[in-house]
PDB file of N, CA and C in Angstrom:
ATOM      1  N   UNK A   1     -13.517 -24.240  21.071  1.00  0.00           N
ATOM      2  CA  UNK A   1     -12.927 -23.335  20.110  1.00  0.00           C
ATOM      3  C   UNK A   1     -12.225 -22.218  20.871  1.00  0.00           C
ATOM      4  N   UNK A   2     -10.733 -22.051  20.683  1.00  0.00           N
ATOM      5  CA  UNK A   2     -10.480 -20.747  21.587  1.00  0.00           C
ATOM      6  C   UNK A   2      -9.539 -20.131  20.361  1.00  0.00           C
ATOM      7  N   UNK A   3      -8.940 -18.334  20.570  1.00  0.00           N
ATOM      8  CA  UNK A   3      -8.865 -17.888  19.726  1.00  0.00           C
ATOM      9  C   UNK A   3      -7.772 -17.179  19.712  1.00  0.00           C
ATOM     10  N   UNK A   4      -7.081 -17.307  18.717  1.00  0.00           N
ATOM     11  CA  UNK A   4      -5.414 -17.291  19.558  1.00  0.00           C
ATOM     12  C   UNK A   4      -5.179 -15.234  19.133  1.00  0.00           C
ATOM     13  N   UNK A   5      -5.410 -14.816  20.134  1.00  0.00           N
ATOM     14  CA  UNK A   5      -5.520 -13.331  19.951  1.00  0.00           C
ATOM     15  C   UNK A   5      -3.938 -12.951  19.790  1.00  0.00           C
ATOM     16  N   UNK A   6      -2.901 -13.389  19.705  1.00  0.00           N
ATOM     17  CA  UNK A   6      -2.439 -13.012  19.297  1.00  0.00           C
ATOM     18  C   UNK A   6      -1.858 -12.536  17.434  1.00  0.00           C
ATOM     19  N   UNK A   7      -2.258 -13.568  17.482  1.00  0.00           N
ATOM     20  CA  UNK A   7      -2.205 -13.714  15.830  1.00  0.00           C
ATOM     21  C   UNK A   7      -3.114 -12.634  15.236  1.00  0.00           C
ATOM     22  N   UNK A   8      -4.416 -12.714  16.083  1.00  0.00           N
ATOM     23  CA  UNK A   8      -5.726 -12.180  15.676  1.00  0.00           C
ATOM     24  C   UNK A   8      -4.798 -10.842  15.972  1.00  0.00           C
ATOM     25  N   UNK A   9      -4.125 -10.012  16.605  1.00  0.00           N
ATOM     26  CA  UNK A   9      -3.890  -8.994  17.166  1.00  0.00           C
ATOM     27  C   UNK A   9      -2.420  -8.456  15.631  1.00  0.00           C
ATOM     28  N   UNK A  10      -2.231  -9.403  15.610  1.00  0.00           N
ATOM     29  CA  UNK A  10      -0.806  -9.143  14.619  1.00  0.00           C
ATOM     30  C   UNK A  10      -1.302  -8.955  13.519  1.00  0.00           C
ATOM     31  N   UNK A  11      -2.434  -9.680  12.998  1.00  0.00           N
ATOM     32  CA  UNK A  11      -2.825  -9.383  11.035  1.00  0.00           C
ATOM     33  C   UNK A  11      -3.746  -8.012  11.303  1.00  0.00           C
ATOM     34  N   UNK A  12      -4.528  -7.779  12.618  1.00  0.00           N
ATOM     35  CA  UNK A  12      -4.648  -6.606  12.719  1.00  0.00           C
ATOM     36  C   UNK A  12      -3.614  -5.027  12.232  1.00  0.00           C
ATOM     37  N   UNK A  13      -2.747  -5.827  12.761  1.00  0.00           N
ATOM     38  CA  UNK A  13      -1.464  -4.692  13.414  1.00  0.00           C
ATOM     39  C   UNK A  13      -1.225  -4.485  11.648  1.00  0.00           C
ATOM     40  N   UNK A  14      -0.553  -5.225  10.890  1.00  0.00           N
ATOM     41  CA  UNK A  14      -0.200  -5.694   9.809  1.00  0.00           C
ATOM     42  C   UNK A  14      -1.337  -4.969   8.632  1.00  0.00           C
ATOM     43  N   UNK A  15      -2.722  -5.480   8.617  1.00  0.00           N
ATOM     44  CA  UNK A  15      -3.397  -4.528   7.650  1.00  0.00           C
ATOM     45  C   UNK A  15      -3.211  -2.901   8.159  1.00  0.00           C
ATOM     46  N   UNK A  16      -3.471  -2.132   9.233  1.00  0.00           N
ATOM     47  CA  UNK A  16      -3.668  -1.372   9.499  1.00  0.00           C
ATOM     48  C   UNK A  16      -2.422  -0.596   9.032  1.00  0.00           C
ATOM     49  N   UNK A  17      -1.350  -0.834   9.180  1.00  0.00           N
ATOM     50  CA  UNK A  17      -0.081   0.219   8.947  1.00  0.00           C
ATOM     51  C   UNK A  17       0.199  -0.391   7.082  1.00  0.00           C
ATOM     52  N   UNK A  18      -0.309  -1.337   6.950  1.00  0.00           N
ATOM     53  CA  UNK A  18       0.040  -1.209   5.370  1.00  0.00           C
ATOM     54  C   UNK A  18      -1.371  -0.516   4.452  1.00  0.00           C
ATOM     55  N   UNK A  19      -2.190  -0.430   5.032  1.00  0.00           N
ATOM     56  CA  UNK A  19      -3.223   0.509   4.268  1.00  0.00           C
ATOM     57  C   UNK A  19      -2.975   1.891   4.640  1.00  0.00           C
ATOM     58  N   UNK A  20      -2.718   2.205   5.819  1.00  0.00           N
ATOM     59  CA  UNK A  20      -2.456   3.678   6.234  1.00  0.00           C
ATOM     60  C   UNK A  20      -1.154   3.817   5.067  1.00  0.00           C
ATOM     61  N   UNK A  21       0.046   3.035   4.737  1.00  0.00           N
ATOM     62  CA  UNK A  21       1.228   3.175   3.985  1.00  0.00           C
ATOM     63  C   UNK A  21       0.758   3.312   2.663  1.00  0.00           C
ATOM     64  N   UNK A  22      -0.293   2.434   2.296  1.00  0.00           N
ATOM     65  CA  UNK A  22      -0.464   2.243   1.001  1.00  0.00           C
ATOM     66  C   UNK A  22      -1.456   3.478   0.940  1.00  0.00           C
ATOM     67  N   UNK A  23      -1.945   3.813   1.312  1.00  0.00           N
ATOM     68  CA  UNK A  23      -3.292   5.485   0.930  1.00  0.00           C
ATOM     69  C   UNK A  23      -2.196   6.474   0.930  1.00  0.00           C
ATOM     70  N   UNK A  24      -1.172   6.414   1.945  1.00  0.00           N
ATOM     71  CA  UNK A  24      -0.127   7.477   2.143  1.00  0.00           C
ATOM     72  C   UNK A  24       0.574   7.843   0.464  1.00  0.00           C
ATOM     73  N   UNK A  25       1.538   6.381   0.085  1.00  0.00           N
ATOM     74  CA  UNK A  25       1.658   6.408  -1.123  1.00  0.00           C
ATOM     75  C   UNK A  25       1.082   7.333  -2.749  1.00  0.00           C
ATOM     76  N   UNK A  26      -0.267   6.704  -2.382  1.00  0.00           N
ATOM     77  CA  UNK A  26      -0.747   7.188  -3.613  1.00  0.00           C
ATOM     78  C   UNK A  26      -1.451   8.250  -3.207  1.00  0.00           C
ATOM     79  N   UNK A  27      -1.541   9.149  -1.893  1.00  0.00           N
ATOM     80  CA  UNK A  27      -1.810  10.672  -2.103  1.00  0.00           C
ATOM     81  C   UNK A  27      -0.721  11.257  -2.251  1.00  0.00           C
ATOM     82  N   UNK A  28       0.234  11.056  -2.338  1.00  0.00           N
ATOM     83  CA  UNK A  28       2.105  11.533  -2.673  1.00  0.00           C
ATOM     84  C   UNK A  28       1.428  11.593  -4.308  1.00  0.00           C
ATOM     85  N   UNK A  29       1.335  10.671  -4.317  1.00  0.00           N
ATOM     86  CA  UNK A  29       1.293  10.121  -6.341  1.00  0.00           C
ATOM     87  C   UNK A  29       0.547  11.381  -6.855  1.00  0.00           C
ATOM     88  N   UNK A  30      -0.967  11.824  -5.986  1.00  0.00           N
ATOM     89  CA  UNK A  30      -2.001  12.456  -6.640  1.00  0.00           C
ATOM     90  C   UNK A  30      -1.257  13.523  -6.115  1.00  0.00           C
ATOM     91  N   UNK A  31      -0.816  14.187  -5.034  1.00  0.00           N
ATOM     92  CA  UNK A  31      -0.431  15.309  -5.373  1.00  0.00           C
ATOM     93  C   UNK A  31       1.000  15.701  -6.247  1.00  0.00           C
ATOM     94  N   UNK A  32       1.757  14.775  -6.488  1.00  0.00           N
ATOM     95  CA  UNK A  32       2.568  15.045  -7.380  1.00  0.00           C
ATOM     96  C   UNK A  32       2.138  15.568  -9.103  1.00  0.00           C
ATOM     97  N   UNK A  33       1.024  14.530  -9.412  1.00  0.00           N
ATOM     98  CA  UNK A  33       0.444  14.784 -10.341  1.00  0.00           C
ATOM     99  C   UNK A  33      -0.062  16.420 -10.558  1.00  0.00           C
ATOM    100  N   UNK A  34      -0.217  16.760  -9.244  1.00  0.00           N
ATOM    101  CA  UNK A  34      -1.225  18.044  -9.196  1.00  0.00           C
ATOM    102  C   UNK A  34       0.078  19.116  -9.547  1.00  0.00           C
ATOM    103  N   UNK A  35       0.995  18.779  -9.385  1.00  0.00           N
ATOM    104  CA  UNK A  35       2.125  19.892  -9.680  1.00  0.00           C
ATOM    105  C   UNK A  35       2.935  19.706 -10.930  1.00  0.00           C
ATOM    106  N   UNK A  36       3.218  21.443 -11.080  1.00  0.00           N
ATOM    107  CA  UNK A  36       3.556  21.541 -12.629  1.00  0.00           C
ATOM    108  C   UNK A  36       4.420  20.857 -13.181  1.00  0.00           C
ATOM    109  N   UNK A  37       5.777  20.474 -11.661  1.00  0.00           N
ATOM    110  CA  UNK A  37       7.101  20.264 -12.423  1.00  0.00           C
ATOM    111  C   UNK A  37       7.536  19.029 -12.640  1.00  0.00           C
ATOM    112  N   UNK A  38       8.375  18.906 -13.320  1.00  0.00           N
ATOM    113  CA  UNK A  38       8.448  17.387 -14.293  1.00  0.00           C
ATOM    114  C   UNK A  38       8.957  16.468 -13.207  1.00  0.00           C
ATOM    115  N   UNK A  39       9.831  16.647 -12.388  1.00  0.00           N
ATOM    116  CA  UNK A  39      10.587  16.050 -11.039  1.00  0.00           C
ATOM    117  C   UNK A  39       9.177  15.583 -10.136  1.00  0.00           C
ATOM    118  N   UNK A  40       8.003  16.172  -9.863  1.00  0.00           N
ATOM    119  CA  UNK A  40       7.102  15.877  -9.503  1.00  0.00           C
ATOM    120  C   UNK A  40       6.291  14.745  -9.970  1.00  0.00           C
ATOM    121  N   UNK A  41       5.709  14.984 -11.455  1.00  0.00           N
ATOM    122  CA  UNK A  41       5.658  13.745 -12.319  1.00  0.00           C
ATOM    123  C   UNK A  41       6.314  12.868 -11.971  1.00  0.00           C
ATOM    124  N   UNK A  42       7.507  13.078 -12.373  1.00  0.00           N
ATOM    125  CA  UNK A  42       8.128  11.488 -12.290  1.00  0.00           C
ATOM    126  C   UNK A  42       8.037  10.656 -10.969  1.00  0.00           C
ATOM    127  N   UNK A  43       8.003  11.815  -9.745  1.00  0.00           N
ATOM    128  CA  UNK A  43       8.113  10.620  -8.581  1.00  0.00           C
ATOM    129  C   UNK A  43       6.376   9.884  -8.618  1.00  0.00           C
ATOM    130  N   UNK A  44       5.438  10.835  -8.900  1.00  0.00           N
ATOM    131  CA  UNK A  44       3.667  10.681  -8.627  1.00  0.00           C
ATOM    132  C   UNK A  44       3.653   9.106  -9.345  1.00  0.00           C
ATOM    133  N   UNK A  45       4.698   8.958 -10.435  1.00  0.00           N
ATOM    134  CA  UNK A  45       4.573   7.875 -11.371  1.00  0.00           C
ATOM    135  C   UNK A  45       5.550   6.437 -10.379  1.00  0.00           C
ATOM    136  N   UNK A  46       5.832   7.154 -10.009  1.00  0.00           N
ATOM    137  CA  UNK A  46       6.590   5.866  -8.797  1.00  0.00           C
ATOM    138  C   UNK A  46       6.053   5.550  -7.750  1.00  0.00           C
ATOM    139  N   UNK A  47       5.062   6.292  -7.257  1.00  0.00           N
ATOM    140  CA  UNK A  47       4.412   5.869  -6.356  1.00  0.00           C
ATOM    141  C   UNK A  47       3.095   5.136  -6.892  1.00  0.00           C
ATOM    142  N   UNK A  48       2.566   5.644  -7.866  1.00  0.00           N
ATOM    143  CA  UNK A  48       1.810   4.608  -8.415  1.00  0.00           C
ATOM    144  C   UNK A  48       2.265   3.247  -8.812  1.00  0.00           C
ATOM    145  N   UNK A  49       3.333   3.351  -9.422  1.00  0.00           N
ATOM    146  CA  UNK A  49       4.086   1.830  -9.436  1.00  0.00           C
ATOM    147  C   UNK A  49       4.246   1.040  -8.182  1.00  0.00           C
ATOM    148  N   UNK A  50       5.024   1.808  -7.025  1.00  0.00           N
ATOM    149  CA  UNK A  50       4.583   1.130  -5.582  1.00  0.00           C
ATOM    150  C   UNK A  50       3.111   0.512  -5.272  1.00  0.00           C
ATOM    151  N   UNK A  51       2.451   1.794  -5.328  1.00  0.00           N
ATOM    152  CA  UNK A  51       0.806   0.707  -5.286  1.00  0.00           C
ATOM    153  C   UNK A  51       0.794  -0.543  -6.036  1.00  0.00           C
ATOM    154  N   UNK A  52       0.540  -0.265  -7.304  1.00  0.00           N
ATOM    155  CA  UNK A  52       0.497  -1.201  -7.956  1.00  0.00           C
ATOM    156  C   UNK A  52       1.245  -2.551  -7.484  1.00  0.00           C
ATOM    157  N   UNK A  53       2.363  -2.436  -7.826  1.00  0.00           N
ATOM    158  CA  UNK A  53       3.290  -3.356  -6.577  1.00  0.00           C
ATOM    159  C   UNK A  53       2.899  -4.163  -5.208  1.00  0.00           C
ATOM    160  N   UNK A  54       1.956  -3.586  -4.581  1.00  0.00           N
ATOM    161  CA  UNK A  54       2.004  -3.656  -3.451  1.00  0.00           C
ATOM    162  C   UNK A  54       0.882  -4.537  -3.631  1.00  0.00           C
ATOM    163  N   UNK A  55      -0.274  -3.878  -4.518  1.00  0.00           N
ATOM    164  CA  UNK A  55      -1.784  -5.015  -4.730  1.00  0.00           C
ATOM    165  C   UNK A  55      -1.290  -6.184  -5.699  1.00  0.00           C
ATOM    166  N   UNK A  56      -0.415  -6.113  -6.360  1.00  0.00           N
ATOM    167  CA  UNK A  56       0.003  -7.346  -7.215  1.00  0.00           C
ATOM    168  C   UNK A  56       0.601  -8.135  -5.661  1.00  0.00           C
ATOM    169  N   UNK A  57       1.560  -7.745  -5.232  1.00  0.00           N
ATOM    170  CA  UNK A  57       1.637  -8.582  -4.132  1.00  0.00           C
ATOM    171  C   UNK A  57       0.949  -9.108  -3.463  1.00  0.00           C
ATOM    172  N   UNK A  58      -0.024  -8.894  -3.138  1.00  0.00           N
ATOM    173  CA  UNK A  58      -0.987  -9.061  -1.813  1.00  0.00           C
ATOM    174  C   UNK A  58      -2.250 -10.118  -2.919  1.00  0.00           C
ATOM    175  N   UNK A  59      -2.112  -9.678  -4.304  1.00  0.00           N
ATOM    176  CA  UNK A  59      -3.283 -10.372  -4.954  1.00  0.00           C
ATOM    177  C   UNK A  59      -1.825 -12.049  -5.223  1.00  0.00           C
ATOM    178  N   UNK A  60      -1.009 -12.377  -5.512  1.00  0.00           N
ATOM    179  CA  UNK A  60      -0.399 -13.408  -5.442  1.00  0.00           C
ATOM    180  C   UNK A  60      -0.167 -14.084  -4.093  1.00  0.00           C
ATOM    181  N   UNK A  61      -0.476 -13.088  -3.070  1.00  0.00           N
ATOM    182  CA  UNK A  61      -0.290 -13.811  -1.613  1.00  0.00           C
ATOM    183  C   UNK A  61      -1.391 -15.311  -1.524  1.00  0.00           C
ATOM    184  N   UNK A  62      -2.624 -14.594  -2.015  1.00  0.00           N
ATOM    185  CA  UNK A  62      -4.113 -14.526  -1.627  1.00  0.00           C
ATOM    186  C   UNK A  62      -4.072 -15.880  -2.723  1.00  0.00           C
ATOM    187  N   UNK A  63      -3.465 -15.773  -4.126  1.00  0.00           N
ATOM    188  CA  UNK A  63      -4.028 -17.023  -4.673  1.00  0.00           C
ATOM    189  C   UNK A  63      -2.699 -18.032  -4.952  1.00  0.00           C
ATOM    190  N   UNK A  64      -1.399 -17.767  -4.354  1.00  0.00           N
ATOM    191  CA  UNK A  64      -0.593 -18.780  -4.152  1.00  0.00           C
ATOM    192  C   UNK A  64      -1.140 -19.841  -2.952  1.00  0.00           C
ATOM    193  N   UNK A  65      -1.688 -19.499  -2.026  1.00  0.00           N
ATOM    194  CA  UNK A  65      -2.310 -20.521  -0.777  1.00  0.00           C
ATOM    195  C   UNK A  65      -3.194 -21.919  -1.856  1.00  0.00           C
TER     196      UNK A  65
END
């Protein structure tokens, strides 16, 4: 059995900067929410749509195989 570290090294690489992206996202979202003005709202609501987006993706990755 040998273990092809590269690959192993790349889905590493790959979760790590899309969870750091994806937490990044939706603390944009929550602090937008946290502010009064309507321009704020609206983006907090787009970044939640990105999330969302992003786990719908990753949940069709997972059960198209």
């Amino acid at each position: 059995m040998s273990i092809d570290w590269h690959a192993l090294g790349t889905v590493l690489a790959v979760t790590l900067l899309s969870t750091v992206g994806l937490v990044g996202v939706f603390t944009l979202g929550v602090v937008g929410l946290a502010r009064p003005a309507v321009a704020a709202r609206g983006g907090a609501y787009a970044c939640f749509a990105a999330c969302a987006a992003a786990i719908a993706w990753g949940i069709w990755l997972i059960v198209a195989k």
